[in-house]
PDB file of N, CA and C in Angstrom:
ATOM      1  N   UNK A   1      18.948 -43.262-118.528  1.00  0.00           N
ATOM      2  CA  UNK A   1      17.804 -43.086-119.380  1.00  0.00           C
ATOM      3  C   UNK A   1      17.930 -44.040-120.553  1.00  0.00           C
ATOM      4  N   UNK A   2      16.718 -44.862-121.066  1.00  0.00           N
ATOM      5  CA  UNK A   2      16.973 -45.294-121.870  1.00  0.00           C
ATOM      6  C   UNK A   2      15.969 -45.024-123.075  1.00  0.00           C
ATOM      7  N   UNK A   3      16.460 -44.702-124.169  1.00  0.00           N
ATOM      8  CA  UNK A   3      15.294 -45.027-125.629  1.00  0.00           C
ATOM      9  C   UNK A   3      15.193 -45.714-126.278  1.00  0.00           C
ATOM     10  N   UNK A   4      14.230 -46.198-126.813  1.00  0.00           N
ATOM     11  CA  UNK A   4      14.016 -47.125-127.853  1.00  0.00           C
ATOM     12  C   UNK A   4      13.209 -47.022-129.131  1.00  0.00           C
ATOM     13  N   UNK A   5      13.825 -47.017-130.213  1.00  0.00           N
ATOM     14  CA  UNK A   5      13.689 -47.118-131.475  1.00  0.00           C
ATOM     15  C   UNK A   5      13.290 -47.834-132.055  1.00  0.00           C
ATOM     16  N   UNK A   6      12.470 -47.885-133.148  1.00  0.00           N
ATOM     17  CA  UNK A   6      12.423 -49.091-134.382  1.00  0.00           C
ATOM     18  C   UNK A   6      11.837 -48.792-135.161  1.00  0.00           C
ATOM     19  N   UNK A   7      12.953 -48.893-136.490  1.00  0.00           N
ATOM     20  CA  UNK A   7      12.612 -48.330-138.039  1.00  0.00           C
ATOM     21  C   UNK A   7      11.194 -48.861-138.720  1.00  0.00           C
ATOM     22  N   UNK A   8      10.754 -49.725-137.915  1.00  0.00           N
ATOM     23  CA  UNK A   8       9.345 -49.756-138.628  1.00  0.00           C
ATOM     24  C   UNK A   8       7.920 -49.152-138.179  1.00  0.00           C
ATOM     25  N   UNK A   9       8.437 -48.709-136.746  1.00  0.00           N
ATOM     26  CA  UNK A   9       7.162 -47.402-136.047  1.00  0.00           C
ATOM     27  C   UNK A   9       8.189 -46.399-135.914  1.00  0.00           C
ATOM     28  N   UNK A  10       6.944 -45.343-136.171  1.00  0.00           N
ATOM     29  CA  UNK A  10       7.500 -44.051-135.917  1.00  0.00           C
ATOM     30  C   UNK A  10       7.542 -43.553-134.283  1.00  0.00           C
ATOM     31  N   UNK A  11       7.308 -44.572-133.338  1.00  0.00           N
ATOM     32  CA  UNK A  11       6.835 -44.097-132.334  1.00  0.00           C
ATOM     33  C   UNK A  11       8.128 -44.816-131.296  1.00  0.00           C
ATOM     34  N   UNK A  12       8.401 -43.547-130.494  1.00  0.00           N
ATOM     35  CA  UNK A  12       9.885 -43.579-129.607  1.00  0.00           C
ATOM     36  C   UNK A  12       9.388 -43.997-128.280  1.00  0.00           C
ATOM     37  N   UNK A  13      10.132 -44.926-127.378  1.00  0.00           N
ATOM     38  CA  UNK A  13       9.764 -45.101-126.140  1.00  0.00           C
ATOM     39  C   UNK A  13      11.233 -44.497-125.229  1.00  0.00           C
ATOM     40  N   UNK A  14      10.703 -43.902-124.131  1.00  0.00           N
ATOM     41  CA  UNK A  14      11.883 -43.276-123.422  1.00  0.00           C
ATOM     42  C   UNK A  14      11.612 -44.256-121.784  1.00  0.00           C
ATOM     43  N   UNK A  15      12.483 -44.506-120.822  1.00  0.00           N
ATOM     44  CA  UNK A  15      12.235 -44.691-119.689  1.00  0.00           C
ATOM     45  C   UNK A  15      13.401 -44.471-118.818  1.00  0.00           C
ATOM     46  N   UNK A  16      13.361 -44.201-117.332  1.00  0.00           N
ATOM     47  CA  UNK A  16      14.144 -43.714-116.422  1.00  0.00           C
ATOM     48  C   UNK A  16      14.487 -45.207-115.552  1.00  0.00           C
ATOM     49  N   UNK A  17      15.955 -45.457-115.965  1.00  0.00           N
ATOM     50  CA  UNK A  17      16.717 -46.429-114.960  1.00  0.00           C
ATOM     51  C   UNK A  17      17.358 -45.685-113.539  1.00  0.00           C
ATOM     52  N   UNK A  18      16.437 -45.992-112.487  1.00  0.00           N
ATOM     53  CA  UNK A  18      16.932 -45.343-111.333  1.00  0.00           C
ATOM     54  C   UNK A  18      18.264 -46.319-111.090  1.00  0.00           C
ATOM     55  N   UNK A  19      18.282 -45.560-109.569  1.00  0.00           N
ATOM     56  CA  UNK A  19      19.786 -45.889-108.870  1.00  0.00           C
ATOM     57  C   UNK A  19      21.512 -46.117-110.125  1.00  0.00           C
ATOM     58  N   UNK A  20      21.896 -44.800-110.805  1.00  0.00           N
ATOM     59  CA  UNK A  20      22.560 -44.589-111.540  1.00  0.00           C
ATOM     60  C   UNK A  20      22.610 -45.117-112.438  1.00  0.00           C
ATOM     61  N   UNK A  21      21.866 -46.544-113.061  1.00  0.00           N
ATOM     62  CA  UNK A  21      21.661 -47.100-114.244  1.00  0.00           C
ATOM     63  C   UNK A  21      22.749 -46.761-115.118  1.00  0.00           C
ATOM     64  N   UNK A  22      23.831 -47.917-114.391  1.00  0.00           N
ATOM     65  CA  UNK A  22      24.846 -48.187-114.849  1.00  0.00           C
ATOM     66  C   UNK A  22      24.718 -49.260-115.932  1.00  0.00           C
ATOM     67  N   UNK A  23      25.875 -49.763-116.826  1.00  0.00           N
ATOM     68  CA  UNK A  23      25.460 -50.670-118.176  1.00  0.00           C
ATOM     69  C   UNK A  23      25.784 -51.998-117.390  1.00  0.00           C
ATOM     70  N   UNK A  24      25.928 -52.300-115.908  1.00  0.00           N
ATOM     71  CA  UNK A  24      25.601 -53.475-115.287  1.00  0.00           C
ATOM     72  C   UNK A  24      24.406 -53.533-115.393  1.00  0.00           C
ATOM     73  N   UNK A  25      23.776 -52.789-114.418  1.00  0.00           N
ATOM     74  CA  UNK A  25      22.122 -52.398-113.865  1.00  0.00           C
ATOM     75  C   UNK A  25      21.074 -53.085-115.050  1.00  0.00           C
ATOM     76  N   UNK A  26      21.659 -52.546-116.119  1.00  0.00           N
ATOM     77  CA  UNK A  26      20.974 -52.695-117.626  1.00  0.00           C
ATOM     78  C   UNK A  26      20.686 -54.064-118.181  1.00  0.00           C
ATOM     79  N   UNK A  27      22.265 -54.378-118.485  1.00  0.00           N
ATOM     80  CA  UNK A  27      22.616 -55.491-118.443  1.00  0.00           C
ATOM     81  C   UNK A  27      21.944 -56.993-118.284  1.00  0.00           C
ATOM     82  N   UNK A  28      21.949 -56.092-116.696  1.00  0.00           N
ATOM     83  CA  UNK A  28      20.638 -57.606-115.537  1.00  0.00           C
ATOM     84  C   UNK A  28      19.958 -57.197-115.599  1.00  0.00           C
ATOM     85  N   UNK A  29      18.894 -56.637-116.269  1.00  0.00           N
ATOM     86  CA  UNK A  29      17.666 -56.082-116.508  1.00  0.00           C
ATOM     87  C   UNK A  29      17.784 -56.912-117.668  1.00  0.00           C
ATOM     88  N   UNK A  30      18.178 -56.659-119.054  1.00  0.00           N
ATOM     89  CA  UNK A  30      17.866 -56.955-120.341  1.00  0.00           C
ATOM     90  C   UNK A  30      18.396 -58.889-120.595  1.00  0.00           C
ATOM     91  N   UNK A  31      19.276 -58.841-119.449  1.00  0.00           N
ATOM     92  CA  UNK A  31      19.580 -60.464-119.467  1.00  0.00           C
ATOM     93  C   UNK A  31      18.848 -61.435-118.678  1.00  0.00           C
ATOM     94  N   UNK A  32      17.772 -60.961-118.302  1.00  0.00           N
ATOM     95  CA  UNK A  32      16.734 -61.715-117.356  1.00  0.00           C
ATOM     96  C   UNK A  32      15.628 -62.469-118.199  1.00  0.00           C
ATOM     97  N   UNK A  33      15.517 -63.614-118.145  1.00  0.00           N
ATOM     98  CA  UNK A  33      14.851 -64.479-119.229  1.00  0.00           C
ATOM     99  C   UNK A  33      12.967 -64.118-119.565  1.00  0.00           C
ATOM    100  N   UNK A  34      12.616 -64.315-120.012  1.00  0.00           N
ATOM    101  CA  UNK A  34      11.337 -63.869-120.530  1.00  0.00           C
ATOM    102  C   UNK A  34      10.575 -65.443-119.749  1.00  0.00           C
ATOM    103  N   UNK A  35       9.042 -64.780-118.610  1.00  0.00           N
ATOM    104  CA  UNK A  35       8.829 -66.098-118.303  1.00  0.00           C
ATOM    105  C   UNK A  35       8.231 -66.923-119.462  1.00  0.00           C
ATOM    106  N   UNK A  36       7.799 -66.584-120.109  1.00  0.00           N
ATOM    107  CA  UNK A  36       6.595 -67.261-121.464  1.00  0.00           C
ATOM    108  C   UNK A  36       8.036 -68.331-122.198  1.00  0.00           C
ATOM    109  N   UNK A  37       9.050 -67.406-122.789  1.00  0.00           N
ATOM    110  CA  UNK A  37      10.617 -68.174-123.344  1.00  0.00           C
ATOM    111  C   UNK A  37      11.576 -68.844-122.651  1.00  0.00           C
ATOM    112  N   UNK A  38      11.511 -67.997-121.518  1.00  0.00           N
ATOM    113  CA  UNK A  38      12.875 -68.783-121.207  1.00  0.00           C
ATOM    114  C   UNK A  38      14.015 -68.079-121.863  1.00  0.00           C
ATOM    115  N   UNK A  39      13.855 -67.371-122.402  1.00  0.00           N
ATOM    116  CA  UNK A  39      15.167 -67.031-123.113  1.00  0.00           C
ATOM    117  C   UNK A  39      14.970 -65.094-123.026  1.00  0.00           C
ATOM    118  N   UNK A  40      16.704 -64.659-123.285  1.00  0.00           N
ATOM    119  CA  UNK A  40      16.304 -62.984-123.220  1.00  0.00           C
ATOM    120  C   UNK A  40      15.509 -62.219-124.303  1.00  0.00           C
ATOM    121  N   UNK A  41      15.009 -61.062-123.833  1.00  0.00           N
ATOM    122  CA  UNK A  41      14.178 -60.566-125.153  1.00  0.00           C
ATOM    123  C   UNK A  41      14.940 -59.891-125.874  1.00  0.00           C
ATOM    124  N   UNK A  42      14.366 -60.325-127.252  1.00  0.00           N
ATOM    125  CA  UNK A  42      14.801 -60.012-128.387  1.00  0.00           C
ATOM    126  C   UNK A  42      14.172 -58.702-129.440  1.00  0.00           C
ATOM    127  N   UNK A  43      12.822 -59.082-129.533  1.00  0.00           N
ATOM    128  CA  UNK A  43      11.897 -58.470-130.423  1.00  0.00           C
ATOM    129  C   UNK A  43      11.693 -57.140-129.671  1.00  0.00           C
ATOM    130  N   UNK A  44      10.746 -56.252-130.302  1.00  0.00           N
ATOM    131  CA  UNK A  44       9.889 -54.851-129.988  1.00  0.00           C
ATOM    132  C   UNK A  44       9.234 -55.215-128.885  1.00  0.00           C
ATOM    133  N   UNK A  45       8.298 -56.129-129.139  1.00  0.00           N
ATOM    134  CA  UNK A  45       7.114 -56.736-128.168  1.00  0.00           C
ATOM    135  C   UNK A  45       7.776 -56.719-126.554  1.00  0.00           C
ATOM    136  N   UNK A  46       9.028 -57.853-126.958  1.00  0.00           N
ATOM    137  CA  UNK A  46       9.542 -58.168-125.677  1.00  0.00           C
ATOM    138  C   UNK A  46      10.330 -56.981-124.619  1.00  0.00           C
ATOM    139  N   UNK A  47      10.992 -56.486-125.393  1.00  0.00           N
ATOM    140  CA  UNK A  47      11.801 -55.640-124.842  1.00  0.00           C
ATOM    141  C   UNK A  47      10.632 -54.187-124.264  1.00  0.00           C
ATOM    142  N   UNK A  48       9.080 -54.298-124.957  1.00  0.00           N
ATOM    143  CA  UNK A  48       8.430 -53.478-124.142  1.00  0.00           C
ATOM    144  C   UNK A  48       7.964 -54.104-122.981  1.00  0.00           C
ATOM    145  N   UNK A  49       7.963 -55.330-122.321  1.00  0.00           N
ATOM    146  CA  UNK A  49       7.387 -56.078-121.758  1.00  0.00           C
ATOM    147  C   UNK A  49       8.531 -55.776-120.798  1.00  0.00           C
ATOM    148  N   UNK A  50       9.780 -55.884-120.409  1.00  0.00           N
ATOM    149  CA  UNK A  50      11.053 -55.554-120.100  1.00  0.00           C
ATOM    150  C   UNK A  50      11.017 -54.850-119.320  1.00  0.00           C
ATOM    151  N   UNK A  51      10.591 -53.593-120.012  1.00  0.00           N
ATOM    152  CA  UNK A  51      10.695 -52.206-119.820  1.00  0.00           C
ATOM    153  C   UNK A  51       9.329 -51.558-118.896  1.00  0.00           C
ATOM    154  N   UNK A  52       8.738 -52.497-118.953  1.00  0.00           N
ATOM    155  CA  UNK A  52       7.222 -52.092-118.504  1.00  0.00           C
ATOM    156  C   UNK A  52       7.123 -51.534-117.251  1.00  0.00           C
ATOM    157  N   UNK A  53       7.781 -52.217-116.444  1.00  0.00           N
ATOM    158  CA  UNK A  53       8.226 -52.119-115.048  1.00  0.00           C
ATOM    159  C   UNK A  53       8.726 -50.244-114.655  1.00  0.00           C
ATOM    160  N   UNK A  54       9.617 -50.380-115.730  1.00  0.00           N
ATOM    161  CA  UNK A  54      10.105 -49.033-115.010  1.00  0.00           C
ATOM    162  C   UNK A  54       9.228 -47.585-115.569  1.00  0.00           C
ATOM    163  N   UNK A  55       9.664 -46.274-114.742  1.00  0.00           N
ATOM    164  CA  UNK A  55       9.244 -45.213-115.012  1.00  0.00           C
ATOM    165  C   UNK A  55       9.012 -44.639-116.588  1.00  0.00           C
ATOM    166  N   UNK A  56       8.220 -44.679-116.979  1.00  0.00           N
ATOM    167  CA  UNK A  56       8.289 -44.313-118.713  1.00  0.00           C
ATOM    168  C   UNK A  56       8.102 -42.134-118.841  1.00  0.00           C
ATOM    169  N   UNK A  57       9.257 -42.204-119.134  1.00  0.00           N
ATOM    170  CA  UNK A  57       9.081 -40.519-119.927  1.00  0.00           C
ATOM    171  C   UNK A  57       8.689 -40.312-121.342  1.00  0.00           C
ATOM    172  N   UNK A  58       7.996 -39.051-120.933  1.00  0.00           N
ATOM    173  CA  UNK A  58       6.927 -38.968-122.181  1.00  0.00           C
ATOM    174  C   UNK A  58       7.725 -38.096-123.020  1.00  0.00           C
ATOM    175  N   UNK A  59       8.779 -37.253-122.575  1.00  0.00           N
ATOM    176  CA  UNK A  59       9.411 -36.885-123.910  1.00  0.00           C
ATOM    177  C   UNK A  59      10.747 -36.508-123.306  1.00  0.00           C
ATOM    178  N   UNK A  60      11.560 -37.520-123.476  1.00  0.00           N
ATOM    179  CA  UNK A  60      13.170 -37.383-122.811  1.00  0.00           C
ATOM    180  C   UNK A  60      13.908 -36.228-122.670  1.00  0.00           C
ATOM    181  N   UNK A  61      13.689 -34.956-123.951  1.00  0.00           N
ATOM    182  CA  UNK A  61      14.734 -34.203-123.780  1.00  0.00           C
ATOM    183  C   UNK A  61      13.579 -33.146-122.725  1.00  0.00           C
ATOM    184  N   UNK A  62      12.778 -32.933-122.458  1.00  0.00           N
ATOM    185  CA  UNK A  62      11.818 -32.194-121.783  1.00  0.00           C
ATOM    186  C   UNK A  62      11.918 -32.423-119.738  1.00  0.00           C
ATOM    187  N   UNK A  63      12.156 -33.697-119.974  1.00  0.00           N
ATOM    188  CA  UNK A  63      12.317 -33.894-118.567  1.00  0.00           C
ATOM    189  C   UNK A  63      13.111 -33.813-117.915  1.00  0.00           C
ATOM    190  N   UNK A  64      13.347 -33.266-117.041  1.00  0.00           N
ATOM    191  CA  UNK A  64      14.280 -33.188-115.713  1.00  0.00           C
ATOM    192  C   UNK A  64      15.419 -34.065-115.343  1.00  0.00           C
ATOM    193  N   UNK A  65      14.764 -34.865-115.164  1.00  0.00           N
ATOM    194  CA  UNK A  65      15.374 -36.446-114.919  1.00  0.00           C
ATOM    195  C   UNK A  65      16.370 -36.618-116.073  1.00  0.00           C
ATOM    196  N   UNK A  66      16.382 -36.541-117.534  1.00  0.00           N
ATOM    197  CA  UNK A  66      17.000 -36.616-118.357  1.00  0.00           C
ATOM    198  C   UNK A  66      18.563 -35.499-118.332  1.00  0.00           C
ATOM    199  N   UNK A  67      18.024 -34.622-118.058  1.00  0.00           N
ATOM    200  CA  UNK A  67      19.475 -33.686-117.515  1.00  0.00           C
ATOM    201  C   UNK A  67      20.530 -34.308-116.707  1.00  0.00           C
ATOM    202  N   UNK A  68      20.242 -35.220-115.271  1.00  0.00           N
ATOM    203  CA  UNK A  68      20.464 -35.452-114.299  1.00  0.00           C
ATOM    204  C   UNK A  68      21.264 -37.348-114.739  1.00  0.00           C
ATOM    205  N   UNK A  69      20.207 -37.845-116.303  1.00  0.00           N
ATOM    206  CA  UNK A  69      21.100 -38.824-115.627  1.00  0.00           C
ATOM    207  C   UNK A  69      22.756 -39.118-115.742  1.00  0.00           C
ATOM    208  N   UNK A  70      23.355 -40.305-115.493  1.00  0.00           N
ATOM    209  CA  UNK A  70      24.494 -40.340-115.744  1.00  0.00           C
ATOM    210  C   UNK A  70      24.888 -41.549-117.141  1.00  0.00           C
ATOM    211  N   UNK A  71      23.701 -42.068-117.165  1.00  0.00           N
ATOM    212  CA  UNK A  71      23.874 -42.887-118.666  1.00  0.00           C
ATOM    213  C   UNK A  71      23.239 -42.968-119.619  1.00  0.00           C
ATOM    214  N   UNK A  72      23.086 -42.939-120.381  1.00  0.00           N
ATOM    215  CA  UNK A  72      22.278 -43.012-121.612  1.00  0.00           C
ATOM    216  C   UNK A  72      22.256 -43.997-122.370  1.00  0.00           C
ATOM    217  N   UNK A  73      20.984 -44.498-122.854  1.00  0.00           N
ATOM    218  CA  UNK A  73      20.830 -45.923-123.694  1.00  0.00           C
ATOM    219  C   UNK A  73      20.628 -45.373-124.927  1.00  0.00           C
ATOM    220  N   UNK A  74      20.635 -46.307-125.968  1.00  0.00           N
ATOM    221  CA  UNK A  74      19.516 -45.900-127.511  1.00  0.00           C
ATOM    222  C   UNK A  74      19.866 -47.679-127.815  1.00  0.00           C
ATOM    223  N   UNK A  75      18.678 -48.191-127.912  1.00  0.00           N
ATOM    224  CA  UNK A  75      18.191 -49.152-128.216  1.00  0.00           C
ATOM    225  C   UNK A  75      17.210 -49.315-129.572  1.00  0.00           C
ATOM    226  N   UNK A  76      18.176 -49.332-131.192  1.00  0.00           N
ATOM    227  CA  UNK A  76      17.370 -49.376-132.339  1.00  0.00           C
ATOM    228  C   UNK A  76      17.738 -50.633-132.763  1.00  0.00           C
ATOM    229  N   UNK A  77      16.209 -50.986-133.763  1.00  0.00           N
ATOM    230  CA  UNK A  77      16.057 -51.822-134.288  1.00  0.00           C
ATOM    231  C   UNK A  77      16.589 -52.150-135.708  1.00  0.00           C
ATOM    232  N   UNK A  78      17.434 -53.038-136.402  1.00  0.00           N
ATOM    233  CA  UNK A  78      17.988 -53.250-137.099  1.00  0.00           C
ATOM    234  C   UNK A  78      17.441 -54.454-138.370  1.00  0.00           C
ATOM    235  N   UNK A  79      17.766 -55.274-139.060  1.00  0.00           N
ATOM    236  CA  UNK A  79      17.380 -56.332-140.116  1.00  0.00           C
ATOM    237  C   UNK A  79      18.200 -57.660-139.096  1.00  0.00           C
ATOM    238  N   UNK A  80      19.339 -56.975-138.786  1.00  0.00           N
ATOM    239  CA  UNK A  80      19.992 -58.156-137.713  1.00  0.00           C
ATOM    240  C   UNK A  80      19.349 -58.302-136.067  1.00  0.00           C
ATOM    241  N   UNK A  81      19.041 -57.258-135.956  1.00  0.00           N
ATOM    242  CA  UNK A  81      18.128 -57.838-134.474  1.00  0.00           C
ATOM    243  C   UNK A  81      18.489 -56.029-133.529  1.00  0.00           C
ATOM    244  N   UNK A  82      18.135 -56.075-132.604  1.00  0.00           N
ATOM    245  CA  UNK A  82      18.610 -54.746-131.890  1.00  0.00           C
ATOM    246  C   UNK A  82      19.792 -54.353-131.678  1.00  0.00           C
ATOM    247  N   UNK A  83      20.396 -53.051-131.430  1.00  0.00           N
ATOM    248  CA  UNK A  83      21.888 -52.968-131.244  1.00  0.00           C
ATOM    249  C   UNK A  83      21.755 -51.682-130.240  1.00  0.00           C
ATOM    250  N   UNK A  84      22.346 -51.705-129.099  1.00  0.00           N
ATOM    251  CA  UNK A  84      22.483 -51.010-128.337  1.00  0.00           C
ATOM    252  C   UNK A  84      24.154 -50.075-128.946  1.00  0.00           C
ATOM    253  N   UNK A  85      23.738 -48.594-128.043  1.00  0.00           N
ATOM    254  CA  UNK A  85      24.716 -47.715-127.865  1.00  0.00           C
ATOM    255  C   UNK A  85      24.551 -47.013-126.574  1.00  0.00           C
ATOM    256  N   UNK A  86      26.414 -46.909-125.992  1.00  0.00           N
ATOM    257  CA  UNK A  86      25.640 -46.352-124.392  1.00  0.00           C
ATOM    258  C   UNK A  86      26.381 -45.282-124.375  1.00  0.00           C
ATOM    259  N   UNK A  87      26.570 -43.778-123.663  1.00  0.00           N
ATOM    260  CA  UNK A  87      26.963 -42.690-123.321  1.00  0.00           C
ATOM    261  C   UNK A  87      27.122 -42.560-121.834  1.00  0.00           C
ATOM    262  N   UNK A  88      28.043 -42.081-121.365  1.00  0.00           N
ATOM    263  CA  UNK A  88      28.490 -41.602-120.133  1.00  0.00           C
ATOM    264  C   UNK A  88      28.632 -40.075-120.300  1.00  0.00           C
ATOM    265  N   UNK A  89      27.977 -39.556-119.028  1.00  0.00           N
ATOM    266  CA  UNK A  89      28.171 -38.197-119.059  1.00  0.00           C
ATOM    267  C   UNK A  89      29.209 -37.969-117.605  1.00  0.00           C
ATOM    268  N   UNK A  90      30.136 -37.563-117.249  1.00  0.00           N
ATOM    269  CA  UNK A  90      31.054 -36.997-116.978  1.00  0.00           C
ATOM    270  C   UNK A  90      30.976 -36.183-115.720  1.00  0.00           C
ATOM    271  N   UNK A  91      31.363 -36.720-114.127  1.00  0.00           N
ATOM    272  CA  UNK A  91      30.747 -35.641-113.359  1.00  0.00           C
ATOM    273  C   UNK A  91      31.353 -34.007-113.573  1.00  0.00           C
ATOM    274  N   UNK A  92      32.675 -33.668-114.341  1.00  0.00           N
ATOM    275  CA  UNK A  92      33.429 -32.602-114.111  1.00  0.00           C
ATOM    276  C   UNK A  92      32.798 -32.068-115.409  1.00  0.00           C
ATOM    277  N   UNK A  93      31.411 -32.464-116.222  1.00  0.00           N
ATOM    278  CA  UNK A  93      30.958 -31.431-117.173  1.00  0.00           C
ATOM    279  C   UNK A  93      31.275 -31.234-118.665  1.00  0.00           C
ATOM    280  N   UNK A  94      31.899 -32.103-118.766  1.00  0.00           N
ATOM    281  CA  UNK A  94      32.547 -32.333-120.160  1.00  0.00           C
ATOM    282  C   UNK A  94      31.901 -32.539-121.232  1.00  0.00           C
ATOM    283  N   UNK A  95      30.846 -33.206-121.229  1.00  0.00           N
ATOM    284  CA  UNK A  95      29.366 -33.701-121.856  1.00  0.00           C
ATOM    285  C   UNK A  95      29.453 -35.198-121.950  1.00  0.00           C
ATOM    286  N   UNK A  96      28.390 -36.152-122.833  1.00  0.00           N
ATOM    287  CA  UNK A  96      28.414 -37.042-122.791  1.00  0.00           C
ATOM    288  C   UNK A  96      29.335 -37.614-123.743  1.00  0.00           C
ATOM    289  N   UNK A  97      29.680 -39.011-123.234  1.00  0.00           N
ATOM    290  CA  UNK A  97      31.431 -39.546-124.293  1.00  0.00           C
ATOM    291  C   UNK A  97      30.679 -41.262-123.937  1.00  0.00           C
ATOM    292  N   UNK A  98      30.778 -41.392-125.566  1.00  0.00           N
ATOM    293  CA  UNK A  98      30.568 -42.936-126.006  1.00  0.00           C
ATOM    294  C   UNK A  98      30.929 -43.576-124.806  1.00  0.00           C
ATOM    295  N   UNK A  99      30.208 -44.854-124.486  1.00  0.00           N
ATOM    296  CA  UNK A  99      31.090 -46.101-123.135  1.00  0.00           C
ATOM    297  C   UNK A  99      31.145 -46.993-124.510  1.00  0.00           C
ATOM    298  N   UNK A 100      29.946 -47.459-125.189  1.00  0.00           N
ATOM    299  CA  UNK A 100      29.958 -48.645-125.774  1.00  0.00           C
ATOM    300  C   UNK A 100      28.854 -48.616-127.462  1.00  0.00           C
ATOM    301  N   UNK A 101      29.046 -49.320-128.233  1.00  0.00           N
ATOM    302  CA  UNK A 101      28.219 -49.646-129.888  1.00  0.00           C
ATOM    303  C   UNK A 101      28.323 -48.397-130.798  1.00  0.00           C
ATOM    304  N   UNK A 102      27.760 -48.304-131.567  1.00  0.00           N
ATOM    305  CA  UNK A 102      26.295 -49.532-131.366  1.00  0.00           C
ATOM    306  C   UNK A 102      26.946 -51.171-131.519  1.00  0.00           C
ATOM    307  N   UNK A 103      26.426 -51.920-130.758  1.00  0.00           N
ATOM    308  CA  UNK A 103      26.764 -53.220-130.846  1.00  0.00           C
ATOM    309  C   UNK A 103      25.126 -54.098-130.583  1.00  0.00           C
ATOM    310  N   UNK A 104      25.358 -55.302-130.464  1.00  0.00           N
ATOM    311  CA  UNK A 104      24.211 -56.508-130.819  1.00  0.00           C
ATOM    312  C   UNK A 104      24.027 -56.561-129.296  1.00  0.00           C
ATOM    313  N   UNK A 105      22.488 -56.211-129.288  1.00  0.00           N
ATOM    314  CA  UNK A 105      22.114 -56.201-127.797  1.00  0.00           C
ATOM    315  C   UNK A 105      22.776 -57.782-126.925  1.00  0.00           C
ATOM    316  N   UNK A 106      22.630 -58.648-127.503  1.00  0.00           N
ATOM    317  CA  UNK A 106      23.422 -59.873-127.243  1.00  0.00           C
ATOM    318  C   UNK A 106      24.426 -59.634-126.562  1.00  0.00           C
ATOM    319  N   UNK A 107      25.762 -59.150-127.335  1.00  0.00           N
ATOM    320  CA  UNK A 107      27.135 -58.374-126.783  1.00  0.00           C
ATOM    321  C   UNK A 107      26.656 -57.631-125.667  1.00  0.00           C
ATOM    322  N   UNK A 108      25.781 -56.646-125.298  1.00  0.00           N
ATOM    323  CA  UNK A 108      26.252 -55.647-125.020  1.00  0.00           C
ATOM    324  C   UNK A 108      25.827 -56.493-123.331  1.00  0.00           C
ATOM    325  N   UNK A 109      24.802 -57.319-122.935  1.00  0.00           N
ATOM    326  CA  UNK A 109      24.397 -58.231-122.174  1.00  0.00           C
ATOM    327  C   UNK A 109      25.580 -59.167-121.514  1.00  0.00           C
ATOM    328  N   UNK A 110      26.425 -59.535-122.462  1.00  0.00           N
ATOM    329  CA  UNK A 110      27.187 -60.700-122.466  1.00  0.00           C
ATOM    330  C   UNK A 110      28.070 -60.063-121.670  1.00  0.00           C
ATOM    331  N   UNK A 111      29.023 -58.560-122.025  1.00  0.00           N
ATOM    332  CA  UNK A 111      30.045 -57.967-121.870  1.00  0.00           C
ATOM    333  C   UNK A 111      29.676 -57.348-120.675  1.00  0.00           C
ATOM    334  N   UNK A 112      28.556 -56.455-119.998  1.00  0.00           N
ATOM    335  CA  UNK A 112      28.237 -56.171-118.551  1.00  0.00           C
ATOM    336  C   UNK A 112      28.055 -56.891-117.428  1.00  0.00           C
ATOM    337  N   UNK A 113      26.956 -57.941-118.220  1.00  0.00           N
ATOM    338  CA  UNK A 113      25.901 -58.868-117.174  1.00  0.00           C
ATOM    339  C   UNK A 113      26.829 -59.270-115.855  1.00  0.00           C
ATOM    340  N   UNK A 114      26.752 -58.624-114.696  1.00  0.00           N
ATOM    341  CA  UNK A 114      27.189 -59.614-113.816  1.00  0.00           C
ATOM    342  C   UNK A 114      27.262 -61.095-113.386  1.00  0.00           C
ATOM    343  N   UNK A 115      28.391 -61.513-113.008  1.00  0.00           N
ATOM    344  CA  UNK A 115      28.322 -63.503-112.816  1.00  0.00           C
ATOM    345  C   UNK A 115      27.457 -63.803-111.908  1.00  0.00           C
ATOM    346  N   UNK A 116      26.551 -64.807-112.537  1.00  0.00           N
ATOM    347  CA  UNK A 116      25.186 -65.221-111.538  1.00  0.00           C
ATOM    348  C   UNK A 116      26.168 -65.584-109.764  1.00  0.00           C
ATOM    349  N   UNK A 117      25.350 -65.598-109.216  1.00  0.00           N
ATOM    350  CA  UNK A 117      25.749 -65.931-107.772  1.00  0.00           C
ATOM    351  C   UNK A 117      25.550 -67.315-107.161  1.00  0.00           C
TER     352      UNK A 117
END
């Protein structure tokens, strides 16, 4: 599951990364170049453009799907640029335990992204 934040709207976006949406999965999702740039997204704009694709939940802790997944994003907006934080939840029940950040969505891309092929 991932959310997204930014201190200058009050307004939260939630969406569902199928097939276990691991912080690879993510990764090559968020490290995939923007066709208009050429380059990865950075801004609000972009990263909704990103995101567009996948399943959007209308209120994360309400849904089903959110119980079930196994990772968790939070994607807020900062003065330095976005910074991701990720959570692993635990199959033996333990609850969810930090994987990674908050760090610079940059990093967090750099440090998963699988090696092109």
């Amino acid at each position: 599951m991932i959310s997204l934040l930014s201190l200058s709207r009050p307004v939260q976006h939630h969406w569902w990364l199928a097939a276990g949406g691991s912080p690879h999965q993510l990764a090559d999702l968020l490290g995939t170049p923007l066709r208009r740039t050429g380059a990865p997204a950075t801004s609000l704009r972009e990263l909704l453009l990103v995101f567009a694709p996948l399943p959007a939940l209308e209120a994360a802790t309400a849904n089903p799907a959110s119980r079930q997944a196994r990772f968790r994003y939070l994607i807020c907006f900062h003065r330095a640029g976005p910074r991701l934080s990720c959570w692993r939840r635990r199959p033996d029940g333990i609850g969810w335990q930090r994987r990674c950040g908050p760090m610079p969505l940059a990093g967090f891309v750099a440090r998963f992204r699988a090696a092109p092929a």
